[in-house]
Structure formats: C-alpha cells, structure tokens
Protein backbone atom coordinates (compact mmCIF):
# COMPACT_ATOMS: atom_id res chain seq x y z
CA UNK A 1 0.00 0.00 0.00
CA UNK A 2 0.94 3.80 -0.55
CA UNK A 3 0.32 6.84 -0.33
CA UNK A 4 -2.26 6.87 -3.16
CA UNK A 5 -3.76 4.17 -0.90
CA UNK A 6 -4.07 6.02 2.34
CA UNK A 7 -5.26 8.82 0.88
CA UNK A 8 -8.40 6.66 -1.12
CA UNK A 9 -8.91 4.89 2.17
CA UNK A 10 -9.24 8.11 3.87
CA UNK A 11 -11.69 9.82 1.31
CA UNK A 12 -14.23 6.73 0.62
CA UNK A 13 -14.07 7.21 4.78
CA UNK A 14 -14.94 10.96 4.70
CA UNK A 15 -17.77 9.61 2.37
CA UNK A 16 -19.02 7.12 3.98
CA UNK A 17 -18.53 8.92 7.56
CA UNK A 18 -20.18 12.05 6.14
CA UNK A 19 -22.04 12.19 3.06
CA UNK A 20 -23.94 8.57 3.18
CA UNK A 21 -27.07 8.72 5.57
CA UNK A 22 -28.46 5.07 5.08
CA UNK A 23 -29.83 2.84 8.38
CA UNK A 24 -29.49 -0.90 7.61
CA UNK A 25 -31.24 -1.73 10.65
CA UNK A 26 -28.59 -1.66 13.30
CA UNK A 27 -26.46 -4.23 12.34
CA UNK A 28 -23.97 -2.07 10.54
CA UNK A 29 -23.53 1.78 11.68
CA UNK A 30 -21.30 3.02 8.08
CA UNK A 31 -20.43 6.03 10.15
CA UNK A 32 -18.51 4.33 12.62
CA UNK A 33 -16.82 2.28 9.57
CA UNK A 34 -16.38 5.79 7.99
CA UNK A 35 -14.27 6.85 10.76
CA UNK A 36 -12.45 3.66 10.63
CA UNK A 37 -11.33 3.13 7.35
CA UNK A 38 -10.13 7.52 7.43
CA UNK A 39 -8.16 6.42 11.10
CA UNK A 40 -6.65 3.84 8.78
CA UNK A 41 -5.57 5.96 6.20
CA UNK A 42 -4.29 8.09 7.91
CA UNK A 43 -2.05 5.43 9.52
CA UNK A 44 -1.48 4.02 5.91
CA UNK A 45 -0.28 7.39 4.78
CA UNK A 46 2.02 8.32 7.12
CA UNK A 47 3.64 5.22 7.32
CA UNK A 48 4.10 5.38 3.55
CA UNK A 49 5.76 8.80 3.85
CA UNK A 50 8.11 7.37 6.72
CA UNK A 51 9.35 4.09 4.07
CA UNK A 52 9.80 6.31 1.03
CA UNK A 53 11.67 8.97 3.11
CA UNK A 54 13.89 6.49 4.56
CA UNK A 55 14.59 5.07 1.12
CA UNK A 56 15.72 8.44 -0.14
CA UNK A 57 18.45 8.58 2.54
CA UNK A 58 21.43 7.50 0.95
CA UNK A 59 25.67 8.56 1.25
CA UNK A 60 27.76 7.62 -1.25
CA UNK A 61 31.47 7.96 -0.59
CA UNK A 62 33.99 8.18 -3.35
CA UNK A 63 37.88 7.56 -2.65
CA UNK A 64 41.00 7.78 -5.13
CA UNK A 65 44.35 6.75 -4.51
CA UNK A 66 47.48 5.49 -6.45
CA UNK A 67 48.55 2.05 -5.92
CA UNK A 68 52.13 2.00 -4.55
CA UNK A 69 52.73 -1.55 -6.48
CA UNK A 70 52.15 -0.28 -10.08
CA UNK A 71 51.11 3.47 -10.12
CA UNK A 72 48.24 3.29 -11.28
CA UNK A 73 44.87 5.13 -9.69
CA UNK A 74 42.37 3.14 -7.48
CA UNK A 75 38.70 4.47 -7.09
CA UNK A 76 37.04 2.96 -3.95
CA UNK A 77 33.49 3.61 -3.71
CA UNK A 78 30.77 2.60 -0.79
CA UNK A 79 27.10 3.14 -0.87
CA UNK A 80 25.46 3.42 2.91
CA UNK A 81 21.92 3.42 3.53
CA UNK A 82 21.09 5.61 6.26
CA UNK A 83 24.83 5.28 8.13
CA UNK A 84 25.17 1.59 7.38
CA UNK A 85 27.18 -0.22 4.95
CA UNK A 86 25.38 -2.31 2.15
CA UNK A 87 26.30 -5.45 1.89
C-alpha cells in the first residue's frame, strides 16, 4: 500500500462517515466504519511517507588513490543506507 492508498482509504471514509445517511437496521452503523477506514488511512499514509523517506536517505562515498605496487589510480566507492554499509 501507498500513499495513493491512504489517501483513497481516507476519502471513501470521509464519504461514507459524512455524506452517506443510510440505516441498515442496526447491524452495521457506516459512520462508525467511515471513521475507521479515514483512522486507517491516515495510519497508511504516514507510514508510507516514513518508508519512502527512509529510502531516499542515501551517502555515497567516493575515494581515489594510487597504488604503490604499479602506479596506477584506485577508485574505492561505498554506498550506505542511512549510516550503514550495504552489503
């Protein structure tokens, strides 16, 4: 799920929390599912936001130096991921 997701979960809540006015004889109160499935989205969303935010956090480190063997130039490069090194 994404964000696209949380934020559809949270606006066919609104609807159903606000807009639909239909009594099905007790068994099922829609506003109380309303509020539910926008409480979900919510929690959908924002937990979307964290992953992709915490995806974006990369460091990529980029080293040259000249081999004393043969002369010629080493590049050493290391991708982290948020201050750890990918394996």
């Amino acid at each position: 799920m994404g964000i696209g997701s949380g934020i559809a979960l949270f606006v066919i809540g609104a609807i159903l929390a606000f807009a639909v006015n239909v009594d099905l004889g007790g068994f099922v109160n829609l506003s109380l599912i309303g509020y539910i499935l926008m409480i979900a989205g919510v929690v959908v969303f924002l937990l979307s936001l964290v992953f992709v935010m915490r995806r974006r956090s990369t460091v990529s480190t980029s080293r040259t130096a000249v081999d004393p063997v043969n002369g010629e130039q080493v590049t050493t490069r290391r991708t982290t991921d948020n201050g750890e090194p990918l394996v």
